[in-house]
N, C-alpha and C. Protein backbone atom coordinates (compact mmCIF):
# COMPACT_ATOMS: atom_id res chain seq x y z
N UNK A 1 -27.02 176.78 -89.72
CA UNK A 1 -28.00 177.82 -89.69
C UNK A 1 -29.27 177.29 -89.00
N UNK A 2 -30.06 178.21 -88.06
CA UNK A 2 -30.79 177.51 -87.31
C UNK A 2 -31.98 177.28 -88.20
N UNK A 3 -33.20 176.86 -88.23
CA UNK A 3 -34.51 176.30 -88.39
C UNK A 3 -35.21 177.34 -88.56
N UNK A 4 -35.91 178.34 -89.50
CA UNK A 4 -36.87 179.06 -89.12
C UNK A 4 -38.05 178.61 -88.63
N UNK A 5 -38.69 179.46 -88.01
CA UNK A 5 -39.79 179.35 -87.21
C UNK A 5 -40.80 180.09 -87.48
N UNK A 6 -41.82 179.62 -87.25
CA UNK A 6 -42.89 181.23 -87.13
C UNK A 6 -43.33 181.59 -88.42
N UNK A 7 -44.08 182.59 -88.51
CA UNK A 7 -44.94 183.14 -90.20
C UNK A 7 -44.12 184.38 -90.65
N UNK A 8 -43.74 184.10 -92.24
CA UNK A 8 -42.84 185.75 -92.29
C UNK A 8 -43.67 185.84 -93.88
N UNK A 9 -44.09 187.09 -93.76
CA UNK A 9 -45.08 187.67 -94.86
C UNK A 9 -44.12 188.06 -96.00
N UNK A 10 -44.87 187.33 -97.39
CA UNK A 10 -43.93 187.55 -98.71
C UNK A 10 -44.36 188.80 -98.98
N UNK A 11 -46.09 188.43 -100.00
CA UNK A 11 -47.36 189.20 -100.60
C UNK A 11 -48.69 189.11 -99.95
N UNK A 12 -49.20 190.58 -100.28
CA UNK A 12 -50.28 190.12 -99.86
C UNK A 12 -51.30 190.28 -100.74
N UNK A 13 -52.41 190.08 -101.25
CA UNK A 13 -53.55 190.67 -102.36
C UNK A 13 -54.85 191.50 -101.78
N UNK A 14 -53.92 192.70 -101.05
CA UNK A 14 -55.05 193.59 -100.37
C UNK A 14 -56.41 193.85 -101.22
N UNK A 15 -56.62 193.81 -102.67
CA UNK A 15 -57.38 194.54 -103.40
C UNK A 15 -58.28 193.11 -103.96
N UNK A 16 -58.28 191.91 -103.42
CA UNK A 16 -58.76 190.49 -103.47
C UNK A 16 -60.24 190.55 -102.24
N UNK A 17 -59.70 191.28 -101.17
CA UNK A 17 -60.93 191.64 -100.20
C UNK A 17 -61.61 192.74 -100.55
N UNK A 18 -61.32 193.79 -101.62
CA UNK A 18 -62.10 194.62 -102.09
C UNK A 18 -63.26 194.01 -103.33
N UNK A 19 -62.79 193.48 -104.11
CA UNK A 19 -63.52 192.87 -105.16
C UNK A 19 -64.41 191.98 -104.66
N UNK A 20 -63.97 190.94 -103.72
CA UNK A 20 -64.61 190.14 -103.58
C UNK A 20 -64.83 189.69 -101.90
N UNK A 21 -66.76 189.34 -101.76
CA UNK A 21 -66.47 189.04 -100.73
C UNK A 21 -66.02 187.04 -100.55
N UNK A 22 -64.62 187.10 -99.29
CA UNK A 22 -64.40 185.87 -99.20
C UNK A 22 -65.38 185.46 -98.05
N UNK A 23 -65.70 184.65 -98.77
CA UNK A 23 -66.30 183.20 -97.78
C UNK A 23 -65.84 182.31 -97.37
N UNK A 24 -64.56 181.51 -97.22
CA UNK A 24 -63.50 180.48 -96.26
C UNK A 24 -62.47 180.65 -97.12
N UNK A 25 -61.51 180.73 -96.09
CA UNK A 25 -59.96 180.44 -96.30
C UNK A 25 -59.48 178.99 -96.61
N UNK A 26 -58.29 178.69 -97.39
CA UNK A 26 -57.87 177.59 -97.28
C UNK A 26 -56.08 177.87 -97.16
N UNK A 27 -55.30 177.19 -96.37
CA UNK A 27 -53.98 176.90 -96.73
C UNK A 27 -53.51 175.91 -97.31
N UNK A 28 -52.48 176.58 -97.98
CA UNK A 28 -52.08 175.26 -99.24
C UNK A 28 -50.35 175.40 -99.26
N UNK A 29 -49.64 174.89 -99.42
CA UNK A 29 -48.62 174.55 -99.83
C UNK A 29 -48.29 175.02 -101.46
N UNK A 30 -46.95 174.84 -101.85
CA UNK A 30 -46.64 174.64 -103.33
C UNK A 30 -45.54 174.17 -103.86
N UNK A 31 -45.62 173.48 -104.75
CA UNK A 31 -44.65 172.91 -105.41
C UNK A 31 -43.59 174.37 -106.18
N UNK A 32 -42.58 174.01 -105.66
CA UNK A 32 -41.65 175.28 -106.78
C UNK A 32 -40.33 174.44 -106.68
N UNK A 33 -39.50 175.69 -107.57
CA UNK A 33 -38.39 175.44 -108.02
C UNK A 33 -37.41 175.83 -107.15
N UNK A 34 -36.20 175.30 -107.13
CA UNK A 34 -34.97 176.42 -106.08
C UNK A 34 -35.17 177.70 -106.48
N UNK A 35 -35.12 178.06 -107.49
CA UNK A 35 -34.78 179.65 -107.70
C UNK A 35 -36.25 180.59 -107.43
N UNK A 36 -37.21 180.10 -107.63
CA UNK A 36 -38.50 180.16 -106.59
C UNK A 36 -38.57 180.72 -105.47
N UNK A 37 -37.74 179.95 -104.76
CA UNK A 37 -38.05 179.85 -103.23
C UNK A 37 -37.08 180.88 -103.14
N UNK A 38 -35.55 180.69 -103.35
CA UNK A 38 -34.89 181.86 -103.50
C UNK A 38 -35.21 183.50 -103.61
N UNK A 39 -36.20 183.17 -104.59
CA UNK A 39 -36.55 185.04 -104.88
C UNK A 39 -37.53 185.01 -103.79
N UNK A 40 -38.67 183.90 -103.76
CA UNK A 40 -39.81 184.58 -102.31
C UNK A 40 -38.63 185.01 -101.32
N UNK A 41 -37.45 184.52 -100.80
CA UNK A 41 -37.02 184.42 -99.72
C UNK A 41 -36.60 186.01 -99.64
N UNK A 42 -36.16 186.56 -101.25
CA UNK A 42 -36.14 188.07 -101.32
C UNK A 42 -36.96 189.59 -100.87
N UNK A 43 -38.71 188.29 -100.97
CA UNK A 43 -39.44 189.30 -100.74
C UNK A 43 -40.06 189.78 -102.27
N UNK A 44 -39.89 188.91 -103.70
CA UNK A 44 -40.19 189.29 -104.72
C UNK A 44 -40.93 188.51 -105.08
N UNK A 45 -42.56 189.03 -104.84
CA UNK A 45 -43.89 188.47 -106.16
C UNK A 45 -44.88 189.15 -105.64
N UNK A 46 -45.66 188.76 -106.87
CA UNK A 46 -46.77 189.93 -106.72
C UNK A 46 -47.77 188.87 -107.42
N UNK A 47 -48.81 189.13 -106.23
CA UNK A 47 -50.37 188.48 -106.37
C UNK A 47 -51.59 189.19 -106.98
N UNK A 48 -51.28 190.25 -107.57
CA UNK A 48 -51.80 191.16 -108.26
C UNK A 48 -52.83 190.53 -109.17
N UNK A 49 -52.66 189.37 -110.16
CA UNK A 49 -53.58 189.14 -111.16
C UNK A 49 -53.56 187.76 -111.11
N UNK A 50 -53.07 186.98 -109.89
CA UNK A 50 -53.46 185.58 -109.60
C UNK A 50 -54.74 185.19 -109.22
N UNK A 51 -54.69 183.26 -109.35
CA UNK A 51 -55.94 182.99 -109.51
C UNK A 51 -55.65 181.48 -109.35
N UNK A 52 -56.51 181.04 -108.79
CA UNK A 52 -56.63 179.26 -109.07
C UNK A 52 -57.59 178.48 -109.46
N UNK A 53 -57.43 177.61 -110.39
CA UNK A 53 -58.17 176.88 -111.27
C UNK A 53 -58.19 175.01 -110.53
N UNK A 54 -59.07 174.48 -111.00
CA UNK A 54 -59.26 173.14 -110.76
C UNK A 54 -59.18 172.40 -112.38
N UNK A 55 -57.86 171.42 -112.00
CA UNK A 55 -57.99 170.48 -113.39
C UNK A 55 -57.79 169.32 -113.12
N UNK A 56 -58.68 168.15 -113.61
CA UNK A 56 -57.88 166.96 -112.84
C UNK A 56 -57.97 166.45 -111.69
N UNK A 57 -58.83 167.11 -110.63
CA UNK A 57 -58.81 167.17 -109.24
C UNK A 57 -57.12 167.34 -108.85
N UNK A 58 -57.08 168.54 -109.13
CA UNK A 58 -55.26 169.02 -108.82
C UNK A 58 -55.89 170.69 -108.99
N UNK A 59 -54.90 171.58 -107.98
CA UNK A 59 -55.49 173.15 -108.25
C UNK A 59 -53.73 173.60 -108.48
N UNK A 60 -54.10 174.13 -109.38
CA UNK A 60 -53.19 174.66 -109.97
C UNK A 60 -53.07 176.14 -109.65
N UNK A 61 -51.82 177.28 -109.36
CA UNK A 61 -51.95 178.54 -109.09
C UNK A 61 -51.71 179.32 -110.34
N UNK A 62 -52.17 180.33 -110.64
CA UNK A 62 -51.83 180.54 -112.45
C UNK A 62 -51.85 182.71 -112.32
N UNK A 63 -50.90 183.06 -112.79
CA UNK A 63 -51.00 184.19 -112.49
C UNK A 63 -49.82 184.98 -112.07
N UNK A 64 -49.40 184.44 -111.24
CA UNK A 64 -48.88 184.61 -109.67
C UNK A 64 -47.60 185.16 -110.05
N UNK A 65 -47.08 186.46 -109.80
CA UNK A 65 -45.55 186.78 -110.76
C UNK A 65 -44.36 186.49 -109.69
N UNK A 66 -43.75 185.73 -109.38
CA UNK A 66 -42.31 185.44 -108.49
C UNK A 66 -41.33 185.92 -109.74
N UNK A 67 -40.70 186.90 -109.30
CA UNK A 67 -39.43 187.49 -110.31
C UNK A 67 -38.61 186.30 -110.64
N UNK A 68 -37.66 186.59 -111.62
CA UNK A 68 -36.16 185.79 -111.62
C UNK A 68 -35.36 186.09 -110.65
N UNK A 69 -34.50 184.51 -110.07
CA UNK A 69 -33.97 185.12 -109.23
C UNK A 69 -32.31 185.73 -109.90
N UNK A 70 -32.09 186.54 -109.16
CA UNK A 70 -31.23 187.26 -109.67
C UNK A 70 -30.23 186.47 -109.98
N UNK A 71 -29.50 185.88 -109.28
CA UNK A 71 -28.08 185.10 -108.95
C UNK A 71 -27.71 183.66 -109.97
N UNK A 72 -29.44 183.94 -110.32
CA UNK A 72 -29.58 182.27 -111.28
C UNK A 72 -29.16 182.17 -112.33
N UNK A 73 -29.01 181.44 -112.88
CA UNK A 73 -27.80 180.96 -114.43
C UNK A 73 -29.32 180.31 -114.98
N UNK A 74 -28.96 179.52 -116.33
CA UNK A 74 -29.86 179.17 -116.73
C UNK A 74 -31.17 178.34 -116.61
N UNK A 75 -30.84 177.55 -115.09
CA UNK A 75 -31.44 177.73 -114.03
C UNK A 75 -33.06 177.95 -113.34
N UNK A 76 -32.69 179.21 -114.11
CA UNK A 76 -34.22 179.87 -113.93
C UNK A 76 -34.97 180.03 -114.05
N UNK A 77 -36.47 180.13 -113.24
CA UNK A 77 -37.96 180.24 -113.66
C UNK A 77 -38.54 180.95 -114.48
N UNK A 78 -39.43 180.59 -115.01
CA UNK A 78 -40.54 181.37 -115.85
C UNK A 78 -41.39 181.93 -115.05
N UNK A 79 -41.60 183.70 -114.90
CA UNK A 79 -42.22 184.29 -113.50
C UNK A 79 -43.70 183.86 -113.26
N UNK A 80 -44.17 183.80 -114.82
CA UNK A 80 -45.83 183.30 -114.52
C UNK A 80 -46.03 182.34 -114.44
N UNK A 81 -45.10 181.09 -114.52
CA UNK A 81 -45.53 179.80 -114.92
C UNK A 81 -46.86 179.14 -113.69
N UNK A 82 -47.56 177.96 -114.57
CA UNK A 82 -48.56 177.73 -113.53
C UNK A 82 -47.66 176.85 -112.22
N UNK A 83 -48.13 177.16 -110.54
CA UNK A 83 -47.70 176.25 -109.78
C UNK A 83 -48.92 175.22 -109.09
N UNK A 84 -48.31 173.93 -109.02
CA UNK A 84 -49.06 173.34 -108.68
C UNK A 84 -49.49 173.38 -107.06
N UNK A 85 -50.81 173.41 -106.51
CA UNK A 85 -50.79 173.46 -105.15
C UNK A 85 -51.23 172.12 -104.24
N UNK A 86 -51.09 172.17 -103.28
CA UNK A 86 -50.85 170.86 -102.38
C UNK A 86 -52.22 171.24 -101.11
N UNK A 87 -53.02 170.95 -101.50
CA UNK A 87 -54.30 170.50 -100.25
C UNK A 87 -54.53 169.18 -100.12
N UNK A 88 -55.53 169.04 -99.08
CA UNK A 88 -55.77 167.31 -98.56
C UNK A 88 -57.13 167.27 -99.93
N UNK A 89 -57.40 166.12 -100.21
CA UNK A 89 -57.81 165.04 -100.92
C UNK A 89 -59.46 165.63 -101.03
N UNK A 90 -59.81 165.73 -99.41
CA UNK A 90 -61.07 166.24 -99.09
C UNK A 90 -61.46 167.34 -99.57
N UNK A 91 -60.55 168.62 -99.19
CA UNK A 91 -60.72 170.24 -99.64
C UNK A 91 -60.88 170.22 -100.74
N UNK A 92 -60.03 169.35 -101.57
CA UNK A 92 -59.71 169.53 -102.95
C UNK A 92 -61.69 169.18 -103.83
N UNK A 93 -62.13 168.23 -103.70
CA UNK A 93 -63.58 167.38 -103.68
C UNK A 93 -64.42 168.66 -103.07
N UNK A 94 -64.50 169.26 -102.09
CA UNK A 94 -65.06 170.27 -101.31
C UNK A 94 -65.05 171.79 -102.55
N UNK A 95 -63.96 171.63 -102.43
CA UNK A 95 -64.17 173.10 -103.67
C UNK A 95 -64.57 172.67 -104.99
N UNK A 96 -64.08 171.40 -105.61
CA UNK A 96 -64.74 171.04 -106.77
C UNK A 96 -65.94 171.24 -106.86
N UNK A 97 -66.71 171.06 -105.84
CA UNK A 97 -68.25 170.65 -106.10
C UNK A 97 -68.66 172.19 -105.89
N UNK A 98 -68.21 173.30 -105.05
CA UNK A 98 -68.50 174.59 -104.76
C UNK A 98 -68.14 175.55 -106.44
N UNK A 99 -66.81 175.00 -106.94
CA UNK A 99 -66.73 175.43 -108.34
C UNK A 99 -67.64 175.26 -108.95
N UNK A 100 -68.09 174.25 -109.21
CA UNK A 100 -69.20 174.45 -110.57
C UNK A 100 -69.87 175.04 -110.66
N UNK A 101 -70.38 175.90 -109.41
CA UNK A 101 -71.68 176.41 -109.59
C UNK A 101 -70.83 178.14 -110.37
N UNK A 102 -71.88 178.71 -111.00
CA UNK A 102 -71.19 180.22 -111.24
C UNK A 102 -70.76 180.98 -110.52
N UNK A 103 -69.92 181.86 -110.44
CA UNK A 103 -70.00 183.05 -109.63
C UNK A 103 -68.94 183.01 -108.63
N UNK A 104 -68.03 181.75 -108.54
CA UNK A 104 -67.35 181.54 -107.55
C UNK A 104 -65.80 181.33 -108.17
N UNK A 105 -64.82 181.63 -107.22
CA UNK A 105 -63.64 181.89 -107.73
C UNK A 105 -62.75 181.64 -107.01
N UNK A 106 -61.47 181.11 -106.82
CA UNK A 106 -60.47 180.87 -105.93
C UNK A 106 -59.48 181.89 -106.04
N UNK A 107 -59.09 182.44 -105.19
CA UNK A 107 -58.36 184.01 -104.77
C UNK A 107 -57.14 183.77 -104.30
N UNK A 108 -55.91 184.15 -104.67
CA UNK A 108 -54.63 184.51 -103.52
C UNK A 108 -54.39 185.78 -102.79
N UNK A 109 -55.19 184.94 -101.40
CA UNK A 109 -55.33 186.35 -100.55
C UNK A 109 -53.54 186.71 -100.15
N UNK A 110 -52.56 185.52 -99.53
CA UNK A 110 -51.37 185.90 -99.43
C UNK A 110 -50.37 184.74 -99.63
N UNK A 111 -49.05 185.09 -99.46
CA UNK A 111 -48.18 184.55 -100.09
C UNK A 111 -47.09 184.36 -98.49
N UNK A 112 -46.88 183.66 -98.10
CA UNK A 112 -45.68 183.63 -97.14
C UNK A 112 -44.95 182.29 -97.18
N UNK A 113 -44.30 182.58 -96.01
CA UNK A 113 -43.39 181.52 -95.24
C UNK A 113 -43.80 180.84 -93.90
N UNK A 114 -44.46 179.88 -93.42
CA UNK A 114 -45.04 179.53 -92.57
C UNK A 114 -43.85 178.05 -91.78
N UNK A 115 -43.03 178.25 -90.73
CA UNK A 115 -41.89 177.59 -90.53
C UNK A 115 -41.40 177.08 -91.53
N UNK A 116 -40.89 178.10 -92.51
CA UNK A 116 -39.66 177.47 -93.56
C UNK A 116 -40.25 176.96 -95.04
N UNK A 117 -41.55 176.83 -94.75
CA UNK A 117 -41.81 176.06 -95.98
C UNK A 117 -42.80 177.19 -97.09
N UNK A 118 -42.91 177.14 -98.20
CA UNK A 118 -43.85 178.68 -98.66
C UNK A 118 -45.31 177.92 -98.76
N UNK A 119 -45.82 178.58 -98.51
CA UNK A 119 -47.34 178.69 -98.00
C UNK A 119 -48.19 180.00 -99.39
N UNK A 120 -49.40 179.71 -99.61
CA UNK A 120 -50.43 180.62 -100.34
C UNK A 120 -51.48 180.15 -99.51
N UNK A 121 -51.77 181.65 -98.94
CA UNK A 121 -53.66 181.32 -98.43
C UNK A 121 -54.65 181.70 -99.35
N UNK A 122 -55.75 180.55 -99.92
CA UNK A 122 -56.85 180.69 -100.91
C UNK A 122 -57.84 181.16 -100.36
N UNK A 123 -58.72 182.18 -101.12
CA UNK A 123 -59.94 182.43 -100.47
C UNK A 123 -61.00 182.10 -101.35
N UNK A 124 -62.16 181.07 -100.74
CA UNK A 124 -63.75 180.81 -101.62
C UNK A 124 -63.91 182.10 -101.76
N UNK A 125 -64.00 182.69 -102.98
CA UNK A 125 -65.00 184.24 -103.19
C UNK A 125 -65.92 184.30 -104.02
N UNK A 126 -66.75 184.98 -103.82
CA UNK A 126 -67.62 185.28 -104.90
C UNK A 126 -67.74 187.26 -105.00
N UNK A 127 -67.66 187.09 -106.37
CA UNK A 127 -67.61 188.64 -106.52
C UNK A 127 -68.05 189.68 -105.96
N UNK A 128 -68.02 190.77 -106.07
CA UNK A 128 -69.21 192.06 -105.61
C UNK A 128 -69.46 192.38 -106.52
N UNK A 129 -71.04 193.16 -106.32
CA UNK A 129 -71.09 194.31 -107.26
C UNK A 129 -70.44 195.50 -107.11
N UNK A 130 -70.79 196.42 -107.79
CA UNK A 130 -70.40 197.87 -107.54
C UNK A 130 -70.92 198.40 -106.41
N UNK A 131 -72.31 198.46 -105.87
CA UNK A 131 -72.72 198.83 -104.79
C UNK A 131 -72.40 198.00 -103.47
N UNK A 132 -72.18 197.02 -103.51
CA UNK A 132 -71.36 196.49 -102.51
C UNK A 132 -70.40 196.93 -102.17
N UNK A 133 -69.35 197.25 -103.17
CA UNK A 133 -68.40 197.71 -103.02
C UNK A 133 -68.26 199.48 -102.27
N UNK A 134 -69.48 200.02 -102.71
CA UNK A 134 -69.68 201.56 -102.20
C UNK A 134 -69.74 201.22 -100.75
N UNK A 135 -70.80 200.47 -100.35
CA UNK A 135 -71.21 200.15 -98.83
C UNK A 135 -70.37 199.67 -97.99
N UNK A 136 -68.95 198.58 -98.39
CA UNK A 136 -68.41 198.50 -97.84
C UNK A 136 -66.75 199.83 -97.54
N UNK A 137 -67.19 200.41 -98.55
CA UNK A 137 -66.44 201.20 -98.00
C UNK A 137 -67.02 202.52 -97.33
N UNK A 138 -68.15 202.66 -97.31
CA UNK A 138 -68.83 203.41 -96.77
C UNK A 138 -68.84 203.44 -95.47
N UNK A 139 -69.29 201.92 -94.73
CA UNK A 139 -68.96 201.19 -93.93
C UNK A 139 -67.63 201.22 -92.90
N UNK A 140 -66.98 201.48 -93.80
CA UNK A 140 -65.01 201.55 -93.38
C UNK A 140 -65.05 202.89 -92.73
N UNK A 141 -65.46 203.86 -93.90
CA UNK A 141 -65.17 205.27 -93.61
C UNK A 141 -66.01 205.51 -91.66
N UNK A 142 -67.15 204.99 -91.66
CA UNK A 142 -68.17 205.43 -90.86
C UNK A 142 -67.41 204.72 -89.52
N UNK A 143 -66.79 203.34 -89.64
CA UNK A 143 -66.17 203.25 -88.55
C UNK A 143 -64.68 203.75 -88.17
N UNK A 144 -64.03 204.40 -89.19
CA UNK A 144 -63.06 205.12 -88.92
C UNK A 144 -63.37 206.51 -88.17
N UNK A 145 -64.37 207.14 -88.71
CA UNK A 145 -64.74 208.42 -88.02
C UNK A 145 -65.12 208.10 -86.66
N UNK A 146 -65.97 207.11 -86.26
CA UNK A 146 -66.53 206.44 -85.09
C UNK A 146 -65.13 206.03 -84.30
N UNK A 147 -64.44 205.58 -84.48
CA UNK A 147 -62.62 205.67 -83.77
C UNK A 147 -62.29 206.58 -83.34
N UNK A 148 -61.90 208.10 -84.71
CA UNK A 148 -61.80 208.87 -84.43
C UNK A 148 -62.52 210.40 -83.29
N UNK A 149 -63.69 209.95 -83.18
CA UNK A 149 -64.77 210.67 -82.50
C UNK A 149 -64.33 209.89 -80.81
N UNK A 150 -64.09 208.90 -81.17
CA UNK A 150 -64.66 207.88 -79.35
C UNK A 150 -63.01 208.46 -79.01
N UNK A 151 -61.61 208.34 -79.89
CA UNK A 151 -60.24 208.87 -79.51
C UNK A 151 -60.28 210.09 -78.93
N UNK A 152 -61.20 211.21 -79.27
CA UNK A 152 -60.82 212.01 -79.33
C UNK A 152 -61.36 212.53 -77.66
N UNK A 153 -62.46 211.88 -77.67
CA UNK A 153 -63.61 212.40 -76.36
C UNK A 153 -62.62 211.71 -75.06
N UNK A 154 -62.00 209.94 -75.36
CA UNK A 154 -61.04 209.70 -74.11
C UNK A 154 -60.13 210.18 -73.80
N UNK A 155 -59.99 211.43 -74.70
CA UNK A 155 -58.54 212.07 -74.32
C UNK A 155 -58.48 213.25 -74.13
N UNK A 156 -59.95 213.90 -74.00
CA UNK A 156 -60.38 214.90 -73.12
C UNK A 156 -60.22 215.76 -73.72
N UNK A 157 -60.59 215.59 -75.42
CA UNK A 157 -60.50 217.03 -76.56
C UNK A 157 -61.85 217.36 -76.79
N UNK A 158 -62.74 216.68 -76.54
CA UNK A 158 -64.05 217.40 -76.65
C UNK A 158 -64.69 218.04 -75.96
């Protein structure tokens, strides 16, 4: 069987850029199990109420639901269990020191396959308020109409 290649999308945590605005990305790796990798390979988890913590200078992913895989005998994972994640030495020291302060939070923006191996991208966030949250979608709406208005005039409907 040949080598995969290339990025193939598991999950994503669309509603992680609503709550919060991110301030840097990180990619990380993870430690899992066969039957793990098996179900991502299905296309089954959900980043819905994940989160990552610092213990130890080690970040741990905690949350994160990867189903059972179907086919597995006893075998098989615990869907929430915590996974451990794999950054360089530096990042890891870099967000420690950005953790302590309040207000800040480590996010699973998504979940893939990045040539073969599974991949989670973290995002530095810090929360919104509520009115942030109005403005940026306020924001959204105003440049959607602004699309829609500039579409409509190049195509000779106005």
């Amino acid at each position: 069987m040949p080598r995969e290649t290339g990025r193939k999308l598991i999950a994503s945590n669309r509603k992680a850029r609503h709550d919060y605005t991110i301030v840097d990305t990180y990619e990380a790796g993870m430690l899992l199990k066969g039957t793990e990798v098996k179900s991502l390979r299905d296309g089954r988890a959900s980043l819905v109420d994940g989160y990552a913590t610092l213990t130890d200078n080690e970040v741990w992913l905690r949350g994160v639901h990867i189903n059972e895989y179907l086919q597995g005998t006893w075998t098989n994972h615990e869907p929430r269990r915590a996974r451990k994640l794999l950054l360089h030495r530096e990042e890891i020291a870099k967000l420690s020191g950005i953790m302590r302060e309040d207000g800040w939070a480590l996010v699973p923006l998504s979940l893939y396959f990045s040539n073969g191996k599974a991949k989670v991208e973290l995002g530095l966030a810090k929360g919104k308020k509520t009115y942030d949250k109005r403005q940026s979608l306020a924001k959204r709406d105003a440049e959607r109409e602004l699309a829609r208005v500039s579409g409509r005039h190049f195509k000779g409907m106005d």
